[in-house]
PDB file of N, CA and C in Angstrom:
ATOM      1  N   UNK A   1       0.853  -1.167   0.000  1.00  0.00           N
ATOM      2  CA  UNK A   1       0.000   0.000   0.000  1.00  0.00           C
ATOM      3  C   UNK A   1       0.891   1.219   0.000  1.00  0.00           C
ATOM      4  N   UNK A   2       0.634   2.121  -0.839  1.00  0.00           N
ATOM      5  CA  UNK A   2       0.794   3.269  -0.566  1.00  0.00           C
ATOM      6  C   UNK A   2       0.258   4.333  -1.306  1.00  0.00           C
ATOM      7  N   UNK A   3       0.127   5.697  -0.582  1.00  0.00           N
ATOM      8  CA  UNK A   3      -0.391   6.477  -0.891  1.00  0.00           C
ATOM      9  C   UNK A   3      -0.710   7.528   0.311  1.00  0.00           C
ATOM     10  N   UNK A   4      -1.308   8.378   0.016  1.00  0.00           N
ATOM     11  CA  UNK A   4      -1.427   9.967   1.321  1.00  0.00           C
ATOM     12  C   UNK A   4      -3.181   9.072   1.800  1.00  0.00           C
ATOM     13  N   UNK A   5      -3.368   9.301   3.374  1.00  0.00           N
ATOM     14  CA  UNK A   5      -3.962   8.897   3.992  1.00  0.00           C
ATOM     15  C   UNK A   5      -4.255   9.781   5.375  1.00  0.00           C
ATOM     16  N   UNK A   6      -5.579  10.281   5.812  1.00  0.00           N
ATOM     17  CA  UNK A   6      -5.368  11.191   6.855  1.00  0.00           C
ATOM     18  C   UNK A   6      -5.883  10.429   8.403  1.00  0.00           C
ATOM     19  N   UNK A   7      -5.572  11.343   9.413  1.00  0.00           N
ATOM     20  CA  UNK A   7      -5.180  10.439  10.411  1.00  0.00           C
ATOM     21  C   UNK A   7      -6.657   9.821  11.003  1.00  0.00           C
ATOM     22  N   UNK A   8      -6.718   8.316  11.603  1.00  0.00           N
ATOM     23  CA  UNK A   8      -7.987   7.826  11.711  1.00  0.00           C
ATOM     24  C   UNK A   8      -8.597   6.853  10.874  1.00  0.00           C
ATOM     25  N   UNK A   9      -7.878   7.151   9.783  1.00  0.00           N
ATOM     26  CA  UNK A   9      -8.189   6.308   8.524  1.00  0.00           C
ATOM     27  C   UNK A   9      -7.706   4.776   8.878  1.00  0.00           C
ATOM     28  N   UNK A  10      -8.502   4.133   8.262  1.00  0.00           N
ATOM     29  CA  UNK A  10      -8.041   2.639   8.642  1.00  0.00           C
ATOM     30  C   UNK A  10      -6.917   2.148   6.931  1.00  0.00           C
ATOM     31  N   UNK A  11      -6.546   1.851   7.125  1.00  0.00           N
ATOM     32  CA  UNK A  11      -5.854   0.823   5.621  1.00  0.00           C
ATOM     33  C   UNK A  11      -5.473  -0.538   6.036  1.00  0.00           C
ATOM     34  N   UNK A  12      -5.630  -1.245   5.027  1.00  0.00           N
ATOM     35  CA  UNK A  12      -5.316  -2.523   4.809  1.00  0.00           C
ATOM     36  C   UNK A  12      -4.311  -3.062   4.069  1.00  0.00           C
ATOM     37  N   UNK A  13      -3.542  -3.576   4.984  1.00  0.00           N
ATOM     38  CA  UNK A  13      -1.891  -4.476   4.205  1.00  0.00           C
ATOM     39  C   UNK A  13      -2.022  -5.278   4.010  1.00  0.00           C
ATOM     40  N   UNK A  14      -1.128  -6.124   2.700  1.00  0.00           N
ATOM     41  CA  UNK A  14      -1.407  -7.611   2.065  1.00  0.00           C
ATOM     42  C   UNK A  14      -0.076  -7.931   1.928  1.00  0.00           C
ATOM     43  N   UNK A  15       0.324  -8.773   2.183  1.00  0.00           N
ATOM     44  CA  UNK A  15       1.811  -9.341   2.534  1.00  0.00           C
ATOM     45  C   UNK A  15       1.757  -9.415   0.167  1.00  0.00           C
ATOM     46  N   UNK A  16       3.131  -9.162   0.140  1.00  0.00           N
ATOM     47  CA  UNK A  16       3.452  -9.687  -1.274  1.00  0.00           C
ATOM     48  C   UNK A  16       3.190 -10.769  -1.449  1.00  0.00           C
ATOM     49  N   UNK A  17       3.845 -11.176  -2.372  1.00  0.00           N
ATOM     50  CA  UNK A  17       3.958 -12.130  -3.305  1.00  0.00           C
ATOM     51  C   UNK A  17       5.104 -12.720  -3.358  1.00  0.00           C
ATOM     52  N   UNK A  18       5.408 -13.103  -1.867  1.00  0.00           N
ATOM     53  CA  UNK A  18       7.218 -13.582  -1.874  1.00  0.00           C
ATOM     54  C   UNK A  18       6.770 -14.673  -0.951  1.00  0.00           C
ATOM     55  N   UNK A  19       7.532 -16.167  -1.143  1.00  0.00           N
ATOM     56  CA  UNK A  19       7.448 -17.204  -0.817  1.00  0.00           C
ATOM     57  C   UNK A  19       8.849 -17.408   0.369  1.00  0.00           C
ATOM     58  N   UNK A  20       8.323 -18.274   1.333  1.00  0.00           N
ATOM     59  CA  UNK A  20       9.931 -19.028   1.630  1.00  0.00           C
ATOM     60  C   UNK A  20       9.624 -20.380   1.407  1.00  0.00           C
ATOM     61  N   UNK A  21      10.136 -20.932   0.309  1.00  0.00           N
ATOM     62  CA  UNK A  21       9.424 -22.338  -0.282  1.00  0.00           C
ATOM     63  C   UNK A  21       9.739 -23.706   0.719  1.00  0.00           C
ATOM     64  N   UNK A  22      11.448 -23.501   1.381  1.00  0.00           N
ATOM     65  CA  UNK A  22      11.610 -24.110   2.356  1.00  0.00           C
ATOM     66  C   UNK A  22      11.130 -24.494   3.354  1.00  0.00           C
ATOM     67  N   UNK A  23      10.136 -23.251   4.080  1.00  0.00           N
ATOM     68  CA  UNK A  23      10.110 -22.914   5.555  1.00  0.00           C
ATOM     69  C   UNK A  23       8.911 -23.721   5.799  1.00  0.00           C
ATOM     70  N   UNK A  24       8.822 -24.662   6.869  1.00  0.00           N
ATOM     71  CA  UNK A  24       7.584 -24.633   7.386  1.00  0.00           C
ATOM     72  C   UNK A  24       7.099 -23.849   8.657  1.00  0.00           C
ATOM     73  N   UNK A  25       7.468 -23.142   8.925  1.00  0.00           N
ATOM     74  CA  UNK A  25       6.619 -22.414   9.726  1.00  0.00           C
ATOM     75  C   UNK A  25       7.094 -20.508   9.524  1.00  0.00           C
ATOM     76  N   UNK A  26       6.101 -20.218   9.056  1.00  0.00           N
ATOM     77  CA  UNK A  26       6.380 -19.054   8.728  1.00  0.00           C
ATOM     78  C   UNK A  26       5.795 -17.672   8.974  1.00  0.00           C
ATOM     79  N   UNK A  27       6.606 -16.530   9.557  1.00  0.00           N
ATOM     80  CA  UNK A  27       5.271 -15.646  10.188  1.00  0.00           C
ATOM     81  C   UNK A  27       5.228 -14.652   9.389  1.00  0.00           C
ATOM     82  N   UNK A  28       4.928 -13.703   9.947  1.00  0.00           N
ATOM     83  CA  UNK A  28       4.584 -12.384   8.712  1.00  0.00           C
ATOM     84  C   UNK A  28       4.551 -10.967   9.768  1.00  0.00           C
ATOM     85  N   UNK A  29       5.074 -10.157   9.609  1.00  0.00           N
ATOM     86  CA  UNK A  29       5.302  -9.191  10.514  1.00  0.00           C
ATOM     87  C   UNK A  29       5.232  -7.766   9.573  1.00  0.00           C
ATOM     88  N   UNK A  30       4.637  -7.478  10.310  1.00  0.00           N
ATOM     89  CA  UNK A  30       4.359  -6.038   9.837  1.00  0.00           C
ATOM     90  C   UNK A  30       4.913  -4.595  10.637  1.00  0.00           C
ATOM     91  N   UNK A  31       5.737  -3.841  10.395  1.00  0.00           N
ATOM     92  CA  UNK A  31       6.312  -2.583  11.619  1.00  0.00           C
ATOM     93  C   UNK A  31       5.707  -1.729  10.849  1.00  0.00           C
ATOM     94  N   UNK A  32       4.857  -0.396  11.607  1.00  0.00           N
ATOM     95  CA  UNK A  32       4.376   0.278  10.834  1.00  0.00           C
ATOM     96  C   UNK A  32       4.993   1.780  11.511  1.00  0.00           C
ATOM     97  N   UNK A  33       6.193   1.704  12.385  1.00  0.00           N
ATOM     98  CA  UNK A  33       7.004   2.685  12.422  1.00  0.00           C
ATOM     99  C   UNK A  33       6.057   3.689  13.075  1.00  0.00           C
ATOM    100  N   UNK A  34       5.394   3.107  13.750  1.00  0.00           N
ATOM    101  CA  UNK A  34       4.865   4.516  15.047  1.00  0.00           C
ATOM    102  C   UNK A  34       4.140   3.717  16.213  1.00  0.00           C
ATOM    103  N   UNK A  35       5.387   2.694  16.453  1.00  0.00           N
ATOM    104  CA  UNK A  35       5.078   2.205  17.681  1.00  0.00           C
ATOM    105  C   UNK A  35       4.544   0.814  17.853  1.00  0.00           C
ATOM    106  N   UNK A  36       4.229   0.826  16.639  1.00  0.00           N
ATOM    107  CA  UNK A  36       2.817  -0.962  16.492  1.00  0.00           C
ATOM    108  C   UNK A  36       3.026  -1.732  15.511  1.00  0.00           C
ATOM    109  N   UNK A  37       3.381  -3.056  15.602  1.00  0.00           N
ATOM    110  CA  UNK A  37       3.683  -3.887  15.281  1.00  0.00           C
ATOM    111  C   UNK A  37       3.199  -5.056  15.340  1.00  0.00           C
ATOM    112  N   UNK A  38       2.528  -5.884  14.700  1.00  0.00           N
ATOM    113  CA  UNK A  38       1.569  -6.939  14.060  1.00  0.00           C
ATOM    114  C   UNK A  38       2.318  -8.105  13.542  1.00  0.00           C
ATOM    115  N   UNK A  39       1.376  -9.292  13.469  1.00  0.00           N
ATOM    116  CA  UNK A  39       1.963 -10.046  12.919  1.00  0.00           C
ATOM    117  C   UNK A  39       0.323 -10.443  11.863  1.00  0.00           C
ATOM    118  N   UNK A  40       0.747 -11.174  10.663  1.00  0.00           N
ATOM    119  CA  UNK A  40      -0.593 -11.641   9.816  1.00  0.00           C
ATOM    120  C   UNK A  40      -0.056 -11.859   8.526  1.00  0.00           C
ATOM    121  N   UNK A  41      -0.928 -12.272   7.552  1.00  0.00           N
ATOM    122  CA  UNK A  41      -0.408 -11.693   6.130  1.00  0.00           C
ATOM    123  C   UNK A  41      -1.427 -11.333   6.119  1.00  0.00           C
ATOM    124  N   UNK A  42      -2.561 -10.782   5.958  1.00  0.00           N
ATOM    125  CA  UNK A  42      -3.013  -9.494   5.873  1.00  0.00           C
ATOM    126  C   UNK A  42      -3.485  -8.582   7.079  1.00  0.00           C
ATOM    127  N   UNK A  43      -3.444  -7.151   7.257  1.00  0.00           N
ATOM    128  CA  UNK A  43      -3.786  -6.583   8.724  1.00  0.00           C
ATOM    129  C   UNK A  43      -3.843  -5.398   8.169  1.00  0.00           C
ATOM    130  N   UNK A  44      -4.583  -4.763   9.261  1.00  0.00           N
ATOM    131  CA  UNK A  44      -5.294  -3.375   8.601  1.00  0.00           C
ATOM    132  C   UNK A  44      -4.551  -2.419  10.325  1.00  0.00           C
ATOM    133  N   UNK A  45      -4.491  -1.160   9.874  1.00  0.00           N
ATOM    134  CA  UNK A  45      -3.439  -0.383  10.538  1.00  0.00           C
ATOM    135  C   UNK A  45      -4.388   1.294  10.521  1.00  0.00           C
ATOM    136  N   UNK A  46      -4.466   1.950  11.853  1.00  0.00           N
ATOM    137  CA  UNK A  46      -4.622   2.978  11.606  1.00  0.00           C
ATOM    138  C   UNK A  46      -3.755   4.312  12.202  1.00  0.00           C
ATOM    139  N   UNK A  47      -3.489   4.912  11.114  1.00  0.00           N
ATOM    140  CA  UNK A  47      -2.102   5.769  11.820  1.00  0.00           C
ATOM    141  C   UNK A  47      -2.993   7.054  12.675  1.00  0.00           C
ATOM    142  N   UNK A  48      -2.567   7.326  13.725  1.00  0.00           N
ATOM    143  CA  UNK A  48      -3.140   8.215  14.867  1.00  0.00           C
ATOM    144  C   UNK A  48      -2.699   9.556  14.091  1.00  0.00           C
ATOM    145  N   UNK A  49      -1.540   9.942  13.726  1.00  0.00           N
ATOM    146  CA  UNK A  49      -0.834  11.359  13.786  1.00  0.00           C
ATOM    147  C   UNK A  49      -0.242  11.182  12.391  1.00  0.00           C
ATOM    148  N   UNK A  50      -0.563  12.847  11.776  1.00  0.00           N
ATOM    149  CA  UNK A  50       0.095  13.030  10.115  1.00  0.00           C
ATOM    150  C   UNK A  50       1.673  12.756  10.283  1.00  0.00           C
ATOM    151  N   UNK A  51       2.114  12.487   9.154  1.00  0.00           N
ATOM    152  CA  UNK A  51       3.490  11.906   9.579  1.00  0.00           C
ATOM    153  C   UNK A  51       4.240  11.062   8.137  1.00  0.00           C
ATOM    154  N   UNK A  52       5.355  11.015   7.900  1.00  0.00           N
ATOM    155  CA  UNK A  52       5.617  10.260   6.737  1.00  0.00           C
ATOM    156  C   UNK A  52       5.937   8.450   7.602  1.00  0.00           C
ATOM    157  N   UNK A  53       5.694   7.256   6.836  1.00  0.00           N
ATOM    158  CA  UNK A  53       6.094   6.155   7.837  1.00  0.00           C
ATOM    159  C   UNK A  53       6.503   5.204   6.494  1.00  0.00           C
ATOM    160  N   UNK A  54       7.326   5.138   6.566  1.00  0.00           N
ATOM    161  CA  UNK A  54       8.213   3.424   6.056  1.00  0.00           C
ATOM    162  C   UNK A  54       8.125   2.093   6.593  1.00  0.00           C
ATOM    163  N   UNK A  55       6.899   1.470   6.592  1.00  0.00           N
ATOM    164  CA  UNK A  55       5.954   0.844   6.941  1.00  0.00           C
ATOM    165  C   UNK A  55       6.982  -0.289   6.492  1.00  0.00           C
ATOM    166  N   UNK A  56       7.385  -1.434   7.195  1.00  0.00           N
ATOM    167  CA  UNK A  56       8.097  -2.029   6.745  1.00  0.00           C
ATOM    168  C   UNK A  56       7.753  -3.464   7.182  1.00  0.00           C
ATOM    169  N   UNK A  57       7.304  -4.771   6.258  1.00  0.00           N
ATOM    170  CA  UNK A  57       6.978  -6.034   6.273  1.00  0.00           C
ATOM    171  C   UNK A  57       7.999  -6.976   5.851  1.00  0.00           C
ATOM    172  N   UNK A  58       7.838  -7.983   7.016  1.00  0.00           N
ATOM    173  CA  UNK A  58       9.282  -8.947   6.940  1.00  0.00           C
ATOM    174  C   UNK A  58       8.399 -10.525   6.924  1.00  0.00           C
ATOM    175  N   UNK A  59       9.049 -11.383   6.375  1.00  0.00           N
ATOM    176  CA  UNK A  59       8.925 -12.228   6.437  1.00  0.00           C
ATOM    177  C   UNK A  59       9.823 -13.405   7.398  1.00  0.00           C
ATOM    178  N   UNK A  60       9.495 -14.271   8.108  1.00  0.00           N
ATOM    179  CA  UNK A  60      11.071 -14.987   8.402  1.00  0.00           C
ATOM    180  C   UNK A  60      10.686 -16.492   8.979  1.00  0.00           C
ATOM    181  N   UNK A  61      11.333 -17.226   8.276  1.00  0.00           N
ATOM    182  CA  UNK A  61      11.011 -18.347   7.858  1.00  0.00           C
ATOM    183  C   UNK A  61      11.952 -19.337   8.494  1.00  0.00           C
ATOM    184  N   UNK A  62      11.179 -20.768   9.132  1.00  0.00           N
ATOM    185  CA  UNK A  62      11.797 -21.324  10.141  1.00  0.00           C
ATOM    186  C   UNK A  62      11.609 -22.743   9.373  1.00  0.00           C
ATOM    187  N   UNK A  63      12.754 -23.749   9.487  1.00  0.00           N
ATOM    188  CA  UNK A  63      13.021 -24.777   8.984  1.00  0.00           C
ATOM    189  C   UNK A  63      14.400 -25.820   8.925  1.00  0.00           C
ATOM    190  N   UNK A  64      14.215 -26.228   8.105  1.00  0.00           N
ATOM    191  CA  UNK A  64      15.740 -27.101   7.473  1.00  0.00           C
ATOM    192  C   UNK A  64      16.706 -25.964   7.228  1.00  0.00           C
ATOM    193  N   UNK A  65      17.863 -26.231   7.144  1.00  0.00           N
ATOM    194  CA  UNK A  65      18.746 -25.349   6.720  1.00  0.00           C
ATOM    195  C   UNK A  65      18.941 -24.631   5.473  1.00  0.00           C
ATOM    196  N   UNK A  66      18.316 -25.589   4.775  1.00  0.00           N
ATOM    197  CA  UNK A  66      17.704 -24.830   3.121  1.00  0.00           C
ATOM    198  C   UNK A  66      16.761 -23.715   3.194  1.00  0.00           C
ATOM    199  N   UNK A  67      15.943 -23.893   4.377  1.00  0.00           N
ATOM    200  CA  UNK A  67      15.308 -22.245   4.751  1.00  0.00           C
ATOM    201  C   UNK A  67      15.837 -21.231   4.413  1.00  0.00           C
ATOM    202  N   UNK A  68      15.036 -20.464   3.901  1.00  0.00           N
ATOM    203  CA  UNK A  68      15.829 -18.785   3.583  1.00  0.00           C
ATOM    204  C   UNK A  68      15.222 -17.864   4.854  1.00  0.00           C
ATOM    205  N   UNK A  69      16.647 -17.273   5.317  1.00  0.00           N
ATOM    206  CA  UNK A  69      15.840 -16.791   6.636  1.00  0.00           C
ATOM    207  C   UNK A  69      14.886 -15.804   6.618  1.00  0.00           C
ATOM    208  N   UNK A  70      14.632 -14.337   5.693  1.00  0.00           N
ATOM    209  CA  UNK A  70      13.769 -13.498   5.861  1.00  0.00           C
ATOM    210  C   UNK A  70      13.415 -12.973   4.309  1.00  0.00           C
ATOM    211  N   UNK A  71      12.846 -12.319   4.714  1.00  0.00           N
ATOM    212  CA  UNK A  71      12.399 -11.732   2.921  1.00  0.00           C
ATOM    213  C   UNK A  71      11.722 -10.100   3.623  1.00  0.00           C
ATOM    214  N   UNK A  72      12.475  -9.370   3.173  1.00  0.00           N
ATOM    215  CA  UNK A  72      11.471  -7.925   4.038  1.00  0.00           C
ATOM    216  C   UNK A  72      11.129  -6.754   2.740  1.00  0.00           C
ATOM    217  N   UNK A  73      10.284  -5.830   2.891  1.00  0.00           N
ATOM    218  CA  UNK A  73      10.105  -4.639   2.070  1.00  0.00           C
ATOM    219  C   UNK A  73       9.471  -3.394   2.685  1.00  0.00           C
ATOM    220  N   UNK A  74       9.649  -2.464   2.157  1.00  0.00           N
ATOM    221  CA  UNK A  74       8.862  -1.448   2.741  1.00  0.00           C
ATOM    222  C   UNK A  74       8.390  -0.421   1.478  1.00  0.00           C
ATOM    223  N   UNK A  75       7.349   0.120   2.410  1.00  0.00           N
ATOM    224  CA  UNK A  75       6.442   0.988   1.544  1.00  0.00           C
ATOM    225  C   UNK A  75       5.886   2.435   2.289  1.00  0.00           C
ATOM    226  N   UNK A  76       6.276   3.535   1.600  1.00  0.00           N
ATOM    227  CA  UNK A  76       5.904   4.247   2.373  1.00  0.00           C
ATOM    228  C   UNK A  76       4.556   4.906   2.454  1.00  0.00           C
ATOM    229  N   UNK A  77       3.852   5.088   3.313  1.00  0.00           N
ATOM    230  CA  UNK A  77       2.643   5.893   3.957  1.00  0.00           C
ATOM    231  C   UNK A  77       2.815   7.373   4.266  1.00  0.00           C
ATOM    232  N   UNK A  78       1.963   8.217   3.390  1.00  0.00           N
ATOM    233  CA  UNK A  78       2.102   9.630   3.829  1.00  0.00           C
ATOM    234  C   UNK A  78       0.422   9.858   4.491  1.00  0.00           C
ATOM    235  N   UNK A  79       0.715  10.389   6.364  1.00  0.00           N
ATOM    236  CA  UNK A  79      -0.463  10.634   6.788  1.00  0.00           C
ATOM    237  C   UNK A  79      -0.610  11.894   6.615  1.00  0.00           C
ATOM    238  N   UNK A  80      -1.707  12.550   6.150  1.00  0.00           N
ATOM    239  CA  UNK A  80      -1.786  13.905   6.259  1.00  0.00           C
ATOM    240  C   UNK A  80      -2.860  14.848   7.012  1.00  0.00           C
ATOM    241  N   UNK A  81      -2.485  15.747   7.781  1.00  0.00           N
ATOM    242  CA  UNK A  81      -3.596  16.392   8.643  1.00  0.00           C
ATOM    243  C   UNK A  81      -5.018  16.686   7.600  1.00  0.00           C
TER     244      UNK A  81
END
């Protein structure tokens, strides 16, 4: 997700389109850089205060040693008064 969003607003995150083909057990984490932090592949977030945020989703993947340990990205969110 991204795009300008004002404060109160709810949005909804969707984990990519990135696999850990290895991993069997795998979580999904979401930092949304103002304090709150989630886990899901998908979760909905509402930013309190205008603000720029680099909303940043990790993946990290637990297994055999062929596991790949993380997969992360970020996207930025502009809140605006």
């Amino acid at each position: 997700m991204a795009g300008t969003l004002s404060p109160g607003q709810p949005v909804s995150f969707d984990s990519p389109e990135a696999q850990l083909l290895e991993c069997r057990n795998t979580q999904y984490i979401w930092d949304f850089r103002d304090g709150t932090v989630v886990q899901g592949r998908t979760v909905q977030h509402t930013f309190r205060h205008a603000g720029t945020y680099a909303v940043r989703f990790s993946m990290r993947g637990y297994g055999s040693e062929a596991c790949v340990a993380s997969h992360c990205v970020s996207r930025q969110v502009v809140v605006e008064p």
